[in-house]
Structure formats: C-alpha cells, structure tokens
C-alpha atoms as a PDB file:
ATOM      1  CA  UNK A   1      79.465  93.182 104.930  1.00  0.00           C
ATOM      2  CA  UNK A   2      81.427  96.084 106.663  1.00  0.00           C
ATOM      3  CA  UNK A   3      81.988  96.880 110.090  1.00  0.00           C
ATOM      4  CA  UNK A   4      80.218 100.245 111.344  1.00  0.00           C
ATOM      5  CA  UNK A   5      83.787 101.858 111.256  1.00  0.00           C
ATOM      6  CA  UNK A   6      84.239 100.963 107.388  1.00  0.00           C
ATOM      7  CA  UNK A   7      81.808 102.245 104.481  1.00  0.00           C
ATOM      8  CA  UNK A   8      82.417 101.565 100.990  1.00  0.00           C
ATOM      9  CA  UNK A   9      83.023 104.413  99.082  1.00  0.00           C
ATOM     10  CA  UNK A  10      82.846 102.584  95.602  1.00  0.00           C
ATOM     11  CA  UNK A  11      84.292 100.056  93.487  1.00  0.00           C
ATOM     12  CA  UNK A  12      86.164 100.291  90.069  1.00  0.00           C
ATOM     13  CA  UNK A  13      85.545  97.495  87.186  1.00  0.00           C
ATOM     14  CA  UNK A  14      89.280  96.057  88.263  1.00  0.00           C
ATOM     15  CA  UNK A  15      87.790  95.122  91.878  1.00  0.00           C
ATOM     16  CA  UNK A  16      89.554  98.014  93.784  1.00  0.00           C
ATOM     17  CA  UNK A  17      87.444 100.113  96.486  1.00  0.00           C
ATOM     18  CA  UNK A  18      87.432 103.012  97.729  1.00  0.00           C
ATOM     19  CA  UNK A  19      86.906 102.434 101.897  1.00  0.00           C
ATOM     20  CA  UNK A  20      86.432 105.214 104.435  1.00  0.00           C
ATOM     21  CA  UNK A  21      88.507 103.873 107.517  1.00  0.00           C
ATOM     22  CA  UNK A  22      87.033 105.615 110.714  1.00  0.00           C
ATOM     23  CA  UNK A  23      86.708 108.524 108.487  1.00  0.00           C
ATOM     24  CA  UNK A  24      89.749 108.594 106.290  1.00  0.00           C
ATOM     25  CA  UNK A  25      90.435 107.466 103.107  1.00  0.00           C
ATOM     26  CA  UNK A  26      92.148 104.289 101.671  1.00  0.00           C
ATOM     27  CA  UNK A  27      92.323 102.981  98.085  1.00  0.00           C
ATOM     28  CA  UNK A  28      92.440  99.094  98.916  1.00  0.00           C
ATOM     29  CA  UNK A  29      93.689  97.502  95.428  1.00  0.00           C
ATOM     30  CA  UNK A  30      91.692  94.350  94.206  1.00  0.00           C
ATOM     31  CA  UNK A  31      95.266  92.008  95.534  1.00  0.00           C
ATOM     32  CA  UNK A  32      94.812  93.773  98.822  1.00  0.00           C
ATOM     33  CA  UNK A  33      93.344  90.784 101.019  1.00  0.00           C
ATOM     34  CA  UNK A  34      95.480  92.231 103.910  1.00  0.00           C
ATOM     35  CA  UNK A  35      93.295  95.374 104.955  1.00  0.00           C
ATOM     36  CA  UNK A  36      90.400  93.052 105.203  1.00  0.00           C
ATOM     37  CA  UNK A  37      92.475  90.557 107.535  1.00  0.00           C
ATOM     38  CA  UNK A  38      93.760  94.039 109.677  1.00  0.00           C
ATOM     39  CA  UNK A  39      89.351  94.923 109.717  1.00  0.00           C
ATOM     40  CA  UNK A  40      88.736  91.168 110.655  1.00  0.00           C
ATOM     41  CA  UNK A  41      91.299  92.021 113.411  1.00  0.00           C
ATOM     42  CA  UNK A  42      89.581  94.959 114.095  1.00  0.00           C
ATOM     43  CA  UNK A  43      86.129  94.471 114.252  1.00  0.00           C
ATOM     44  CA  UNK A  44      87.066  91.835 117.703  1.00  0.00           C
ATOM     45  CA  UNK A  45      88.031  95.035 119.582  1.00  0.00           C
ATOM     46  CA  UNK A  46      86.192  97.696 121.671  1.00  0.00           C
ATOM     47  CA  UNK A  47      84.883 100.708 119.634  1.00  0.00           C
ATOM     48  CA  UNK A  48      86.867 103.189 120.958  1.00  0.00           C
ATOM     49  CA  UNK A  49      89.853 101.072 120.584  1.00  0.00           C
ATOM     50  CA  UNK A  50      89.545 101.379 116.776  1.00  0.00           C
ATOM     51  CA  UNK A  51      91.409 103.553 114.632  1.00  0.00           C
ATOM     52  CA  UNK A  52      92.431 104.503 110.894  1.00  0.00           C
ATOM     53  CA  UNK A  53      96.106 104.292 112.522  1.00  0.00           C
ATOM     54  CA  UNK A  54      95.741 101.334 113.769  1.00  0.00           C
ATOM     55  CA  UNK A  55      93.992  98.793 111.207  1.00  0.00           C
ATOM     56  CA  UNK A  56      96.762 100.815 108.671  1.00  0.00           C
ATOM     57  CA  UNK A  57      99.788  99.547 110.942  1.00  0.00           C
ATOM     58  CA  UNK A  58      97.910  96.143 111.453  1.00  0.00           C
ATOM     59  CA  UNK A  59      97.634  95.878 107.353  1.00  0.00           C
ATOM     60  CA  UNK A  60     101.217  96.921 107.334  1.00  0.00           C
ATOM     61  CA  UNK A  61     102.490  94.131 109.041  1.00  0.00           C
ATOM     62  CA  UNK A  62     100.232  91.017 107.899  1.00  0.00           C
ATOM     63  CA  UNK A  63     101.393  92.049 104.927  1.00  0.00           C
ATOM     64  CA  UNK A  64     104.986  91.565 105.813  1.00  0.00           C
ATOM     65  CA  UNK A  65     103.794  88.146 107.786  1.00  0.00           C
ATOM     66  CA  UNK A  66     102.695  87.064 104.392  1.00  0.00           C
ATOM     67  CA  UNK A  67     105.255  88.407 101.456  1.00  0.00           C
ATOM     68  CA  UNK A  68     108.212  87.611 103.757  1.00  0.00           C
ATOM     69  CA  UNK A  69     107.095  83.889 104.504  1.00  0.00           C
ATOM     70  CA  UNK A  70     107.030  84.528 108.402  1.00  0.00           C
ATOM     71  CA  UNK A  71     103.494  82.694 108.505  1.00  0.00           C
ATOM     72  CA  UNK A  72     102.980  83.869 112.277  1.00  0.00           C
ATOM     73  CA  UNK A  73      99.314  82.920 112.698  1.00  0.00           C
ATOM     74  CA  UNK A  74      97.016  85.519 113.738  1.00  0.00           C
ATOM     75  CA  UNK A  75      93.143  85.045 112.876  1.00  0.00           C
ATOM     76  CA  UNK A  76      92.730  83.735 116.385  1.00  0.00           C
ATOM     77  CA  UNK A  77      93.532  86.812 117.592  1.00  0.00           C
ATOM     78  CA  UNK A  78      90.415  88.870 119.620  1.00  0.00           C
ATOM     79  CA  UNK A  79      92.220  91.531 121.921  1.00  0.00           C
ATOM     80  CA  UNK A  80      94.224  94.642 121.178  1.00  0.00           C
ATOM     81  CA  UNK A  81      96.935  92.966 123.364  1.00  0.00           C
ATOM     82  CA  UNK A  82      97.124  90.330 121.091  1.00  0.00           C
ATOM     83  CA  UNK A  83      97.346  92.405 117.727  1.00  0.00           C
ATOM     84  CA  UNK A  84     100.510  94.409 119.631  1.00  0.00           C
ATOM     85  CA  UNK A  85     102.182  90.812 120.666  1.00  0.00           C
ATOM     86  CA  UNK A  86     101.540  89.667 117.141  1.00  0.00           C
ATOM     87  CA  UNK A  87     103.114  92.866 115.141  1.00  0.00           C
ATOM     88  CA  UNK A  88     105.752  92.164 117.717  1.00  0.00           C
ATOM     89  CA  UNK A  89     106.357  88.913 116.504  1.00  0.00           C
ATOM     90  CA  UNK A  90     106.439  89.369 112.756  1.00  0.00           C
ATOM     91  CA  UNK A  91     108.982  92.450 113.943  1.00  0.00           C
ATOM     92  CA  UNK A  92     111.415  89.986 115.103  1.00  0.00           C
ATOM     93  CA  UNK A  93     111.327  87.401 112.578  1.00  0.00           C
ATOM     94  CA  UNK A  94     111.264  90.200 110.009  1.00  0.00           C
ATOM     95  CA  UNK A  95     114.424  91.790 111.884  1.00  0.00           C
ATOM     96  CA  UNK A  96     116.008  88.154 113.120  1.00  0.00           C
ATOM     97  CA  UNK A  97     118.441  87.437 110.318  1.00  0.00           C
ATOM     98  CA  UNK A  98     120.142  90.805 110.223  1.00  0.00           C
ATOM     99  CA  UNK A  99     123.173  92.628 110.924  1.00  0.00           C
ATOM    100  CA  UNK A 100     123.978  94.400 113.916  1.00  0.00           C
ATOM    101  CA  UNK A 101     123.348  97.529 111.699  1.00  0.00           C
ATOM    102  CA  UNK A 102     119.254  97.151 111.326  1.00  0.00           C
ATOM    103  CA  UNK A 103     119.082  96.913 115.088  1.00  0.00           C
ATOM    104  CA  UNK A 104     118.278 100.416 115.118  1.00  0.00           C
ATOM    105  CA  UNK A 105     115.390  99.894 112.668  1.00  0.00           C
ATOM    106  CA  UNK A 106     113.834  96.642 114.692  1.00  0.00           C
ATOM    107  CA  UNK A 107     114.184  99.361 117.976  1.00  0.00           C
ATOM    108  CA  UNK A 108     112.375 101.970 116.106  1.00  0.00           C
ATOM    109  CA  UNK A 109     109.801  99.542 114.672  1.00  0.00           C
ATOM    110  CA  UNK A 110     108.753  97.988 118.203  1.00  0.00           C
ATOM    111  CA  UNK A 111     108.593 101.383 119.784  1.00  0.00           C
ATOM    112  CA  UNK A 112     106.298 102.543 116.495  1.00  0.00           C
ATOM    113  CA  UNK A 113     104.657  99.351 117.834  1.00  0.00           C
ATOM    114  CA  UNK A 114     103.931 100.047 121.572  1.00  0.00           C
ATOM    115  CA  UNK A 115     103.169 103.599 120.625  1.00  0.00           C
ATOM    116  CA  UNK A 116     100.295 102.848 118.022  1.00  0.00           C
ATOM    117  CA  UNK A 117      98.965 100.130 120.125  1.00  0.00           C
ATOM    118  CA  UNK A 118      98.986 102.612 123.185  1.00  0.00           C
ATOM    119  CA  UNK A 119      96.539 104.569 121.758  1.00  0.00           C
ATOM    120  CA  UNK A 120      92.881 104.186 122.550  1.00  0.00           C
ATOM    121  CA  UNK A 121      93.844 101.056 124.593  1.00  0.00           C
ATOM    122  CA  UNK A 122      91.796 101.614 128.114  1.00  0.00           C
END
C-alpha cells in the first residue's frame, strides 16, 4: 500500500496511524487525507529527492489548498518542480487578499518554499 519511504507503524481502533516518514515519526489522524495526497505527490519523484521535510511542507500546504477553498489542482503533478510551483501557488492565493502588513509573511513563506524544495533537488 506504502511507498518504500513510508512503513506503518500501527493503527489505533479510531483509524489513526502511526507512519515512519523516511525515518521519522508522524501521527497521521484518521481526518488526515492530506499526508496521503503529499505521499501520492511523493512517490512520482526520484528517491533521493524524497524527504520527511518535504512530504511534511507538501501536507502543510494541500491542507491550506483545501480548508481555505483555494482548490488549486495538483494530483497531476509528477516533478519536484511542479510540487514547488504548486506550494507557490496556494502561497499567493493564501496571501492575495491581505494587507500590506502580511507581505512579510507571504516573503518568508516563498523563501521557506524555494529553500525546502532546494533540497535534494539534482
């Protein structure tokens, strides 16, 4: 069912699990449908592209895609490139109808951005 890069630890009687993410930890709740969308994501990429850091960030922001009504469509998606365009994207619609006052926080968030999807990239 898993990727190579995802073993289930266990599951609790509410439908929660217990993953091990490229070797770390993660509780993913029984609502949380958006890790398995960021591993979906994930599983299209080179192995040494993957990372705990990034499927967490991906997760992150499909998340925010989703709760904040954004609906910026991204199973398509089958490059890193793509993933970093996308969290892009969902950046700026999350960041478009504010004041001049979160433009610090969109900066910060796209640099987060180009940073995390630097990593591991070649």
């Amino acid at each position: 069912m898993y990727p190579t890069f995802i073993t289930l630890v266990s599951t609790n009687a509410a439908g929660s699990r217990l993953l091990k993410i490229c070797d770390h930890e993660f509780k993913a709740f029984d609502y949380d449908w958006y890790i398995d969308d960021a591993i979906m994501l994930a599983k299209r990429r080179m192995p040494h592209q993957i990372s705990h850091q990034h499927i967490l960030h991906l997760r992150t922001w499909i998340r925010e895609n989703y709760q904040h009504g954004h609906e910026i469509p991204y199973k398509h998606i089958r490059s890193m490139q793509g993933c970093r365009r996308l969290v892009e994207s969902i950046i700026h619609a999350e960041y478009a109808n504010t004041g001049e006052e979160y433009i610090q926080s969109r900066d910060s968030a796209l640099k987060t951005n180009s940073h995390i999807f630097s990593l591991n990239s070649s």
